[in-house]
N, C-alpha and C. Protein backbone atom coordinates (compact mmCIF):
# COMPACT_ATOMS: atom_id res chain seq x y z
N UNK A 1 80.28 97.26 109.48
CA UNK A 1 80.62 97.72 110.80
C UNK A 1 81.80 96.88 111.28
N UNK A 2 82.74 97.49 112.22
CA UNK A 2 83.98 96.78 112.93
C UNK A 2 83.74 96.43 114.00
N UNK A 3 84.19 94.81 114.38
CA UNK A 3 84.19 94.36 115.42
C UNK A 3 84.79 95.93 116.71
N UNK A 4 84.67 96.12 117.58
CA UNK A 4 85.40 96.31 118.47
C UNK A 4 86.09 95.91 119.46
N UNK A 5 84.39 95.30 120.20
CA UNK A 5 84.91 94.02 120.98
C UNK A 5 84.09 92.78 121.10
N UNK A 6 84.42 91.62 121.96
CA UNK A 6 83.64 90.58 121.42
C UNK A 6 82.90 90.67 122.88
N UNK A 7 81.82 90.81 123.03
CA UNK A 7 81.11 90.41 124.61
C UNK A 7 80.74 89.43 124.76
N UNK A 8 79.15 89.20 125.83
CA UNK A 8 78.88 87.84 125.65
C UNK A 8 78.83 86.70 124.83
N UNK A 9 78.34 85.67 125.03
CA UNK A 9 78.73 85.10 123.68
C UNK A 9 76.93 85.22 123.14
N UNK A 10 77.52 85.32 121.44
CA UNK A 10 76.83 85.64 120.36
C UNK A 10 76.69 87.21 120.55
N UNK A 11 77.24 88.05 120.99
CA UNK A 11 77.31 89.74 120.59
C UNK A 11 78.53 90.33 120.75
N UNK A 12 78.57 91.21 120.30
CA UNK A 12 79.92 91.93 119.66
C UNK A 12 79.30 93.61 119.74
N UNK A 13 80.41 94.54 120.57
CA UNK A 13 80.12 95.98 120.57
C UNK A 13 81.26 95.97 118.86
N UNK A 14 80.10 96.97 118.30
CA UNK A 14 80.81 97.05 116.42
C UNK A 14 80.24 98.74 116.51
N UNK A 15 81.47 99.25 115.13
CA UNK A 15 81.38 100.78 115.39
C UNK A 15 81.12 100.84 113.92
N UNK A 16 80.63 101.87 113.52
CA UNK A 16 80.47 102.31 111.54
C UNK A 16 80.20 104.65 112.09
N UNK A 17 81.15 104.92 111.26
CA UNK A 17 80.93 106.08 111.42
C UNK A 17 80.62 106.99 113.07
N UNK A 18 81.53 106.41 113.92
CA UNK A 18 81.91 106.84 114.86
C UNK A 18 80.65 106.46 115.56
N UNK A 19 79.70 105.65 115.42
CA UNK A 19 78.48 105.19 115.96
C UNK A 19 78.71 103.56 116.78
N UNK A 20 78.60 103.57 117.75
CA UNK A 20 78.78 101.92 118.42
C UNK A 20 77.21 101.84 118.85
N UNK A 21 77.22 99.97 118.81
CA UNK A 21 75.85 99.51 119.18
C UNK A 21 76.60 97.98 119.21
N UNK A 22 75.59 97.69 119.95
CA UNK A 22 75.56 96.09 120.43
C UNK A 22 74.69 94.92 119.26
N UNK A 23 75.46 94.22 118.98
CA UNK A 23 74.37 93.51 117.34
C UNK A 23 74.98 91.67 117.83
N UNK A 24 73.98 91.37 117.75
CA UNK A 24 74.01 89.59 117.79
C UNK A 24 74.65 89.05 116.63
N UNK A 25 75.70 87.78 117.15
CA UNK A 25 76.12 87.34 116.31
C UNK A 25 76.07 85.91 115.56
N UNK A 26 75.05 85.43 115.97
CA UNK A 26 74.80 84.10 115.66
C UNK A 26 74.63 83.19 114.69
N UNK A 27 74.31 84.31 114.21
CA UNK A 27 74.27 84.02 112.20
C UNK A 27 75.65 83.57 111.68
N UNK A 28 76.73 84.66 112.09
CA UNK A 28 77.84 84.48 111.58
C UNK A 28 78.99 83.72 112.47
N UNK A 29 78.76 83.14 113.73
CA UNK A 29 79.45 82.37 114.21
C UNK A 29 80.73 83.38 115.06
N UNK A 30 81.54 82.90 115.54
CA UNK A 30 82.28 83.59 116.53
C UNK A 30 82.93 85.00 115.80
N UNK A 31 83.37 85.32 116.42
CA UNK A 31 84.23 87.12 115.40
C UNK A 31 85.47 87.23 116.41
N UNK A 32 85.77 88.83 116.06
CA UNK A 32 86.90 88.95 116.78
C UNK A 32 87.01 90.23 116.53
N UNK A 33 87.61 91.28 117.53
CA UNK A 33 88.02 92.51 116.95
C UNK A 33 88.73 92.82 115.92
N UNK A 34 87.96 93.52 114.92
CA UNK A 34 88.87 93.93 113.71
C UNK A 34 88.67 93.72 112.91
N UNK A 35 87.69 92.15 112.97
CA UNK A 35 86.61 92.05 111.95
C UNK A 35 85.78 92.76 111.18
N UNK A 36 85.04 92.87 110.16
CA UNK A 36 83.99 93.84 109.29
C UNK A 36 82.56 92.63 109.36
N UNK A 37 81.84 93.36 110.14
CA UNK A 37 80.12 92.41 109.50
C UNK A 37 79.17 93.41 109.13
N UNK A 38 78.48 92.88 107.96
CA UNK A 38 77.31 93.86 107.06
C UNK A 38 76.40 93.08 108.03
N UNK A 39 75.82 94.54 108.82
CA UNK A 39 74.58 94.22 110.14
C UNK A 39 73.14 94.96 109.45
N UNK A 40 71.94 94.46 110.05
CA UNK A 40 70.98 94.46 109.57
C UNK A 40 70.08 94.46 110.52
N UNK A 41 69.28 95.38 111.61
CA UNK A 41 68.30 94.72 112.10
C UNK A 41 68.84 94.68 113.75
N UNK A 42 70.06 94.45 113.76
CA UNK A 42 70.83 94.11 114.91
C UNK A 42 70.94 92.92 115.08
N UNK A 43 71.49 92.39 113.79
CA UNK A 43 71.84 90.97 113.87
C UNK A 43 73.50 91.21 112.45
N UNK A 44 74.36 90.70 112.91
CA UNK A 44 75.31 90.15 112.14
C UNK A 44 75.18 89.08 110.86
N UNK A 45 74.81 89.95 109.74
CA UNK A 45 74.21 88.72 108.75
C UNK A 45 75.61 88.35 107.71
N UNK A 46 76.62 88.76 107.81
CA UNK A 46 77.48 88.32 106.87
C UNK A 46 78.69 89.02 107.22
N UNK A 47 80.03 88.42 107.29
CA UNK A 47 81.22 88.42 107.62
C UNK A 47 81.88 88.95 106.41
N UNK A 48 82.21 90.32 106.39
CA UNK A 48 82.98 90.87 105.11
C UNK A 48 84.58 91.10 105.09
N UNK A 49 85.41 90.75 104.13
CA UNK A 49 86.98 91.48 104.24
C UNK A 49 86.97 93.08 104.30
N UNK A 50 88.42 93.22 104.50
CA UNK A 50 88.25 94.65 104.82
C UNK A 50 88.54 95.57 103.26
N UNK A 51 88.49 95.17 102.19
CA UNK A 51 88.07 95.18 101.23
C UNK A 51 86.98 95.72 100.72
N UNK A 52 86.35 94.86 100.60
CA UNK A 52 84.75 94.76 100.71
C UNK A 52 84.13 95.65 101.75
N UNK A 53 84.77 95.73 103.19
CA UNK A 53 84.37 96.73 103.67
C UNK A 53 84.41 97.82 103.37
N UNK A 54 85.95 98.44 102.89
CA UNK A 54 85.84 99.96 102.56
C UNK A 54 85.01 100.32 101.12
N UNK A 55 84.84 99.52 100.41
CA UNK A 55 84.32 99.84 99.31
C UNK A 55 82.81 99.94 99.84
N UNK A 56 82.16 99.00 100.74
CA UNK A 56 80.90 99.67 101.03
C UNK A 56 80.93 100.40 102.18
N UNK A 57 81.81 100.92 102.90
CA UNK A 57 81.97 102.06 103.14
C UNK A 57 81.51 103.42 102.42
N UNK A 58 82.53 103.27 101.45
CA UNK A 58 82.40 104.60 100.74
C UNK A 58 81.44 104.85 99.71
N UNK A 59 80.83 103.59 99.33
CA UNK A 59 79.14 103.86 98.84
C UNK A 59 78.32 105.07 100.03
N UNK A 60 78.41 104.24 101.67
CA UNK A 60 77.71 104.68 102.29
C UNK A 60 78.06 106.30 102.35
N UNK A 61 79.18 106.54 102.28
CA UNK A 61 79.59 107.82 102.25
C UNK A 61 78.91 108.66 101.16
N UNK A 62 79.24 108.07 99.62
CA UNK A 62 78.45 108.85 98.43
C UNK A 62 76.87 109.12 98.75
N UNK A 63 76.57 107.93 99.64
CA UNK A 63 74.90 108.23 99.70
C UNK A 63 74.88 108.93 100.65
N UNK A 64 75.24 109.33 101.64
CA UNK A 64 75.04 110.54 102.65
C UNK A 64 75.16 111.87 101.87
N UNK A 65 76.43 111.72 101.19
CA UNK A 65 76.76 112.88 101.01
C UNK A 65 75.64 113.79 99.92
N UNK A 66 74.99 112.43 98.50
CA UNK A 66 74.14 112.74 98.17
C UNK A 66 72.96 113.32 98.94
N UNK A 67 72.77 112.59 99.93
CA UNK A 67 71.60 113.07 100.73
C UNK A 67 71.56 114.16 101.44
N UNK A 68 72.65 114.58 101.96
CA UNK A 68 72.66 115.76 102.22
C UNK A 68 73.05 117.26 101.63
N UNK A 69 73.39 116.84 100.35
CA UNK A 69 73.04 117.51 99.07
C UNK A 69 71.64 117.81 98.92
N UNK A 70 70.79 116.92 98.86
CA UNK A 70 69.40 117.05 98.59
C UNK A 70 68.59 117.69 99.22
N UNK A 71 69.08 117.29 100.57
CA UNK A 71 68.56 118.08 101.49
C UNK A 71 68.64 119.63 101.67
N UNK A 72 69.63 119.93 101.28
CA UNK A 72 70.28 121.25 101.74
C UNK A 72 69.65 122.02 100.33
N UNK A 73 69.42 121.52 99.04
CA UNK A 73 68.92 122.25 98.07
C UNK A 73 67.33 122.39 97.86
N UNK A 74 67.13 121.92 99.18
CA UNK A 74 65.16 122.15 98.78
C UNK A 74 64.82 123.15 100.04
């Protein structure tokens, strides 16, 4: 997920697939917009490049798309 913005301190509004939510950041220490964190739970558990982001990005993408493959054939 992408930073968007940084709010109080220890949370951050972060977006993934046109979806925003509010996730604590305490684990991973201060952020900044523009940042990538792999969130869990609604907590910020690990600070990713944007690299690393798009590539699990587009996992998440193959697995939707699988899934809604699956779905659509039963």
């Amino acid at each position: 997920m992408q930073v968007v913005e940084v709010k109080e301190e220890e949370t951050a509004l972060v977006e993934s697939f046109g979806v925003q939510r509010l996730v604590r950041t305490r684990l991973v220490g201060p952020v900044q917009p523009g940042e990538f964190l792999m969130v869990h739970a609604g907590y910020a558990i690990e600070k990713i490049d944007q690299e690393e982001a798009a590539e699990r990005l587009k996992l998440w993408e193959e697995l939707l798309a699988d899934e809604e493959a699956w779905a659509g054939g039963t």
